[in-house]
PDB file of N, CA and C in Angstrom:
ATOM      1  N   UNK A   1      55.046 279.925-122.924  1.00  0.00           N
ATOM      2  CA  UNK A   1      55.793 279.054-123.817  1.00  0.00           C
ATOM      3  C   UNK A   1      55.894 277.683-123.172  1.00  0.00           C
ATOM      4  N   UNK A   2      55.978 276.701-124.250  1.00  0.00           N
ATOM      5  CA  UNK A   2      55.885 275.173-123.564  1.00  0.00           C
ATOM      6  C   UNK A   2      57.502 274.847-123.185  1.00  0.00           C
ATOM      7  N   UNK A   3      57.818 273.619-122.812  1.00  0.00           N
ATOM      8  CA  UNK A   3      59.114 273.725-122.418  1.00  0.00           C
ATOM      9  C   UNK A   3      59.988 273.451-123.447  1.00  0.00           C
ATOM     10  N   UNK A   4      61.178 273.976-123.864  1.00  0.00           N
ATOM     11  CA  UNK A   4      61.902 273.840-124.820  1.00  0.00           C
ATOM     12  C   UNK A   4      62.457 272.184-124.660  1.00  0.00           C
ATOM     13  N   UNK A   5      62.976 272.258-125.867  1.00  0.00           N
ATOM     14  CA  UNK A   5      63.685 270.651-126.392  1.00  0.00           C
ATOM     15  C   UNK A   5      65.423 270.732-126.546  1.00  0.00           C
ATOM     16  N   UNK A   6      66.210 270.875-125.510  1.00  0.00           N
ATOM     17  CA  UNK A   6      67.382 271.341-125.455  1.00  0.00           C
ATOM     18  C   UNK A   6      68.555 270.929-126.592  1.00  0.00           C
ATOM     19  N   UNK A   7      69.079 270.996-127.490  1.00  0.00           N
ATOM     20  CA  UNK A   7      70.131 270.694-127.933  1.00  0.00           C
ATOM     21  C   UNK A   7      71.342 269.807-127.435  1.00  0.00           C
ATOM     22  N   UNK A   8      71.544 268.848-127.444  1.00  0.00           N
ATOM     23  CA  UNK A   8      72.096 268.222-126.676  1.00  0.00           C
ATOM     24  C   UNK A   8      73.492 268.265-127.219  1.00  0.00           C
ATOM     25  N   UNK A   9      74.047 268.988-128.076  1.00  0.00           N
ATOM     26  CA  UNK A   9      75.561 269.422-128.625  1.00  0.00           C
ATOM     27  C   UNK A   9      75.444 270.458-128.015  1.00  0.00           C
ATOM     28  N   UNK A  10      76.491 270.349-127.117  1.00  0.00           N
ATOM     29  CA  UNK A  10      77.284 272.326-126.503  1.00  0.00           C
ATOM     30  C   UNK A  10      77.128 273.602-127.318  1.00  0.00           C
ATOM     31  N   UNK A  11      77.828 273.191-128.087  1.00  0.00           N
ATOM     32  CA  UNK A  11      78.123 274.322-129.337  1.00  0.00           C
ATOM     33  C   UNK A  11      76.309 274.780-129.768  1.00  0.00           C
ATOM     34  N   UNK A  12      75.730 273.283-130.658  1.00  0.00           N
ATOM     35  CA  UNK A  12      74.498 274.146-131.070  1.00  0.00           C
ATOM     36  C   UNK A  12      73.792 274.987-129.802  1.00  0.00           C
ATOM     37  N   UNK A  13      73.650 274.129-128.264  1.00  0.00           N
ATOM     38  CA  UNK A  13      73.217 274.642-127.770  1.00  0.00           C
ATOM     39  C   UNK A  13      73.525 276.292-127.265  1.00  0.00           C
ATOM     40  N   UNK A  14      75.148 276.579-127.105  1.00  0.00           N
ATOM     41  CA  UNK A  14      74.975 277.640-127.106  1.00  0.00           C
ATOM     42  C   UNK A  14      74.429 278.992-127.864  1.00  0.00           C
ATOM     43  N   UNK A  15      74.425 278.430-129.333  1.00  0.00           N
ATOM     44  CA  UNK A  15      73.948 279.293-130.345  1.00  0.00           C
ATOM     45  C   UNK A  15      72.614 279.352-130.032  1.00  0.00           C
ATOM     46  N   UNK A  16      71.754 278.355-129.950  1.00  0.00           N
ATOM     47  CA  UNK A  16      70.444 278.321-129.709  1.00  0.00           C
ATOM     48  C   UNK A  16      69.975 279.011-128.346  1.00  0.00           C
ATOM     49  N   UNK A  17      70.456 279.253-127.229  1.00  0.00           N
ATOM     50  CA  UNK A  17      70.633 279.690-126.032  1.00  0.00           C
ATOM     51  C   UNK A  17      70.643 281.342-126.201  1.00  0.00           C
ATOM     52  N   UNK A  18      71.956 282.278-127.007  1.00  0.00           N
ATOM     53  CA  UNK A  18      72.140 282.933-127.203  1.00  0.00           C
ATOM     54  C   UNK A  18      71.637 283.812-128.165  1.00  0.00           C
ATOM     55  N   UNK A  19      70.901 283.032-129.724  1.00  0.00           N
ATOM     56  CA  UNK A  19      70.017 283.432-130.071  1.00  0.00           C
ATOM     57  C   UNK A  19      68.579 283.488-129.362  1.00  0.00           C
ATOM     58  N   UNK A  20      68.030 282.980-128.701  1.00  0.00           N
ATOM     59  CA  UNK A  20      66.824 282.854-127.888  1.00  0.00           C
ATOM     60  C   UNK A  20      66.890 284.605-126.353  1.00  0.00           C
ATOM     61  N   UNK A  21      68.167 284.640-126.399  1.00  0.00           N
ATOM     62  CA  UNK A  21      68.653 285.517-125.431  1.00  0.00           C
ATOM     63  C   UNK A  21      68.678 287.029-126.124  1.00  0.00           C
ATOM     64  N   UNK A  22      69.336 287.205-127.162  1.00  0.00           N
ATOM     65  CA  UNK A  22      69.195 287.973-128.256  1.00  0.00           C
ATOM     66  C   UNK A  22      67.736 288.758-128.583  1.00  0.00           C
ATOM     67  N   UNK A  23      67.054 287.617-129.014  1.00  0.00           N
ATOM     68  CA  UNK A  23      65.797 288.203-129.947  1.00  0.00           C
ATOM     69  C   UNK A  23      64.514 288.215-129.378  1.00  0.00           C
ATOM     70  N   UNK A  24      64.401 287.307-128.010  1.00  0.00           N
ATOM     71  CA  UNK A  24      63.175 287.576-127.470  1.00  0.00           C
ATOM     72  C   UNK A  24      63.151 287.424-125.513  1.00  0.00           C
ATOM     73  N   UNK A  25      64.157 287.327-125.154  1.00  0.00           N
ATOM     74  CA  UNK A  25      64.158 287.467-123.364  1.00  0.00           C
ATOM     75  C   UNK A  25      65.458 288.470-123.328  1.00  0.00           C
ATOM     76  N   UNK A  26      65.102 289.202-121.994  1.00  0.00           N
ATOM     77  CA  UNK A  26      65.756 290.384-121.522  1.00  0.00           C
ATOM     78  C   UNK A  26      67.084 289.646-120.496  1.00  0.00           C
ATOM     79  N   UNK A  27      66.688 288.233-120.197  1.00  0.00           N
ATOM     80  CA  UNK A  27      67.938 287.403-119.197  1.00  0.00           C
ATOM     81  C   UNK A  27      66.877 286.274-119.132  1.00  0.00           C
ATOM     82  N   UNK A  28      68.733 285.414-118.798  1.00  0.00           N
ATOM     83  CA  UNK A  28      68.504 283.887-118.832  1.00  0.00           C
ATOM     84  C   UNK A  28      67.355 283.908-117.960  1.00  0.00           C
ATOM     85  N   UNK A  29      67.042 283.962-116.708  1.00  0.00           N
ATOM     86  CA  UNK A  29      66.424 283.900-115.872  1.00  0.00           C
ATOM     87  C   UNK A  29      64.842 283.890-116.230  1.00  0.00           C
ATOM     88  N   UNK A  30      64.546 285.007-117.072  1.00  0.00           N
ATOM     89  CA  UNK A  30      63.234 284.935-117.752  1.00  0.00           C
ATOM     90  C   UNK A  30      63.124 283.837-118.784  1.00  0.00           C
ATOM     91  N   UNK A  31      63.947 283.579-119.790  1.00  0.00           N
ATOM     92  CA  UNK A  31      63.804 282.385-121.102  1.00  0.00           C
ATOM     93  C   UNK A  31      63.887 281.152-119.576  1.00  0.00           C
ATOM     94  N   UNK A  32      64.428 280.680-118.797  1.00  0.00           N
ATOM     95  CA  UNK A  32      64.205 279.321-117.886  1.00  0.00           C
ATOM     96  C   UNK A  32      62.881 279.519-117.269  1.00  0.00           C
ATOM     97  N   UNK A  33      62.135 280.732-116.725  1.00  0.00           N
ATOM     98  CA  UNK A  33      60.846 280.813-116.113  1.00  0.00           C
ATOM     99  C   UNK A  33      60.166 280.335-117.502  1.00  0.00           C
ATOM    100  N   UNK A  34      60.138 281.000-118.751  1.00  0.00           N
ATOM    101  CA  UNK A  34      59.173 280.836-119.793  1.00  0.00           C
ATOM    102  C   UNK A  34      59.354 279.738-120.184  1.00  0.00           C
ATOM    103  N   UNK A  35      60.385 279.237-120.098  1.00  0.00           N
ATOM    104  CA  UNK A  35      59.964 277.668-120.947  1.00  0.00           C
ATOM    105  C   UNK A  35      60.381 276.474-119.795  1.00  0.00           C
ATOM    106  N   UNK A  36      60.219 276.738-118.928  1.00  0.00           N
ATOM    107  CA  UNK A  36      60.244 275.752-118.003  1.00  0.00           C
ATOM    108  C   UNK A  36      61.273 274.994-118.281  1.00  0.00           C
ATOM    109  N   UNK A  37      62.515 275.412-118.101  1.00  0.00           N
ATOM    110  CA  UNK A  37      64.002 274.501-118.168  1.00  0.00           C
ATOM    111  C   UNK A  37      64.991 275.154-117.081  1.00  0.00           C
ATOM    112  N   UNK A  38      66.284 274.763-116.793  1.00  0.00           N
ATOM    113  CA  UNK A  38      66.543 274.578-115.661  1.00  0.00           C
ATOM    114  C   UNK A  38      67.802 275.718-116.070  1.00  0.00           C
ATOM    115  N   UNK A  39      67.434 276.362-115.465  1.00  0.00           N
ATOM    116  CA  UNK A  39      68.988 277.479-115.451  1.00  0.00           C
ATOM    117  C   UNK A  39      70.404 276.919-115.410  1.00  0.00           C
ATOM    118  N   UNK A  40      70.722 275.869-113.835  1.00  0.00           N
ATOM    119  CA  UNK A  40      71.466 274.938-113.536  1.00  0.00           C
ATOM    120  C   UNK A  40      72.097 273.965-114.719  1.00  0.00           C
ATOM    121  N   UNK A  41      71.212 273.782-115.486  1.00  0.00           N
ATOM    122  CA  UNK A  41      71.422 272.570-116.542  1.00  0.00           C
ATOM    123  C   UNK A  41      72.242 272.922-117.372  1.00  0.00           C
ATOM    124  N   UNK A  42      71.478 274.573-118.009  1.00  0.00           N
ATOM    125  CA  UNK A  42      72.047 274.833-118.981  1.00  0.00           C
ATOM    126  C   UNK A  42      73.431 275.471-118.569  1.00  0.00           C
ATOM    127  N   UNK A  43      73.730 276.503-117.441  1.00  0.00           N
ATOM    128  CA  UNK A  43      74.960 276.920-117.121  1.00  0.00           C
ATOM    129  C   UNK A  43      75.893 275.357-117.386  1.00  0.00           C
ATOM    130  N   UNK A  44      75.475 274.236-116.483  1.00  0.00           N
ATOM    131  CA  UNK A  44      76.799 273.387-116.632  1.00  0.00           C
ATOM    132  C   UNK A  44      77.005 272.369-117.752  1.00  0.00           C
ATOM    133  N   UNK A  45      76.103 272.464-118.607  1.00  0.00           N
ATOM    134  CA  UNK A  45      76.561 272.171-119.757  1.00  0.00           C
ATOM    135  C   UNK A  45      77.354 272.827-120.435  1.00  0.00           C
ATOM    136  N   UNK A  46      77.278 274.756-121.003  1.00  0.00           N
ATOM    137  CA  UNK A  46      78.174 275.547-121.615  1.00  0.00           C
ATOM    138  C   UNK A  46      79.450 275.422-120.752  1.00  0.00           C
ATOM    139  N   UNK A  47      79.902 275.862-119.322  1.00  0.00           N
ATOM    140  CA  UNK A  47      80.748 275.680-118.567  1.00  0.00           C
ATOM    141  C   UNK A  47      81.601 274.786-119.329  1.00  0.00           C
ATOM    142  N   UNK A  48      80.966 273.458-119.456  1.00  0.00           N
ATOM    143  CA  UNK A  48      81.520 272.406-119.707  1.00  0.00           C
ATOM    144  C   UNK A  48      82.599 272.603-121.304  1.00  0.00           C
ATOM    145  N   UNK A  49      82.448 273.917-121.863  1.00  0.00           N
ATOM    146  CA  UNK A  49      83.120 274.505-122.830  1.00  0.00           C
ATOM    147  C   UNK A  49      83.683 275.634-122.634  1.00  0.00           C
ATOM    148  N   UNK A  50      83.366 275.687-121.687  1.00  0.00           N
ATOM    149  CA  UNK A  50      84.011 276.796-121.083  1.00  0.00           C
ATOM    150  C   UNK A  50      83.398 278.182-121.422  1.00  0.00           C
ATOM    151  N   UNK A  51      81.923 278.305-121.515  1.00  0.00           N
ATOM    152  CA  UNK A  51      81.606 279.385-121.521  1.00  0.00           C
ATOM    153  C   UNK A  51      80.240 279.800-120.443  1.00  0.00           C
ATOM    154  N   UNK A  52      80.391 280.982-120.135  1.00  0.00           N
ATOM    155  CA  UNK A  52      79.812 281.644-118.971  1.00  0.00           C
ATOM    156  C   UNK A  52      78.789 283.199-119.134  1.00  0.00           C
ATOM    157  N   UNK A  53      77.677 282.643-118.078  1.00  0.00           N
ATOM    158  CA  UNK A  53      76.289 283.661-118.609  1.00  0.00           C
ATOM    159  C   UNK A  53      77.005 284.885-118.252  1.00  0.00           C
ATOM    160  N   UNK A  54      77.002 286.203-119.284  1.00  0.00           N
ATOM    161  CA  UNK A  54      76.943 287.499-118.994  1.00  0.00           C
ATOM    162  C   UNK A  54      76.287 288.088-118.940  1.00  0.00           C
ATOM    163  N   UNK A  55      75.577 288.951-118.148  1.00  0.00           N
ATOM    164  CA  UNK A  55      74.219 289.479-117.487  1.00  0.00           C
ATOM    165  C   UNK A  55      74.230 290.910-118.438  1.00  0.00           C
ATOM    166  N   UNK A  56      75.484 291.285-117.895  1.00  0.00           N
ATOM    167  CA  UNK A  56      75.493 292.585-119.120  1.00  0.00           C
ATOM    168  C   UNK A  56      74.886 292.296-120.564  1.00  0.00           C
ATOM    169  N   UNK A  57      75.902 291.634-120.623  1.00  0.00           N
ATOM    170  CA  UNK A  57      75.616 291.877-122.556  1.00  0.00           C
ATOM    171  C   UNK A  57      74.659 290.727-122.716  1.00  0.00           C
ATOM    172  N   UNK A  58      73.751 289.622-121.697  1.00  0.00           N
ATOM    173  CA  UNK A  58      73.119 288.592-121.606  1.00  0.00           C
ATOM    174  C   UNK A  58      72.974 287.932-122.665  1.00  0.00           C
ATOM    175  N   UNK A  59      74.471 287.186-122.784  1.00  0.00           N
ATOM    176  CA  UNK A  59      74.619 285.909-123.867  1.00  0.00           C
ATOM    177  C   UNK A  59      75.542 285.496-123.262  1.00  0.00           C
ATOM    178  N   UNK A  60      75.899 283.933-123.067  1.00  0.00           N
ATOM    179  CA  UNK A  60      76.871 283.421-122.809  1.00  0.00           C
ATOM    180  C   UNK A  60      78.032 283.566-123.533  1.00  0.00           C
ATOM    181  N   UNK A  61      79.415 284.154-122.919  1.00  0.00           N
ATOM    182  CA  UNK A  61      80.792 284.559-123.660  1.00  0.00           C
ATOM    183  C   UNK A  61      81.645 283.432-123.154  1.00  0.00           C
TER     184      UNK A  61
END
């Protein structure tokens, strides 16, 4: 996959993040290897709303 085009609103981004997490990667870790984006980035942007990656249920809560 080429590198994604991030959402630059929190909110959409988390939906977009979490759907992408959902329907086609098993963890964040794999969707940042496949599309070449930054794990770092995206954690402190959601943070920044106060929401945080769950590995279990792997969607940000």
């Amino acid at each position: 996959m080429s590198e994604l085009n991030l959402p630059s609103d929190p909110m959409i981004l988390l939906s977009f993040i979490n759907t992408k997490l959902r329907d086609f990667y098993p963890s964040l870790d794999a969707l940042c290897e496949d599309a070449n984006i930054s794990k770092d980035e995206i954690v402190k942007k959601l943070s920044a709303i106060d929401y945080t990656y769950n590995s279990e249920l792997n969607k940000f809560v």
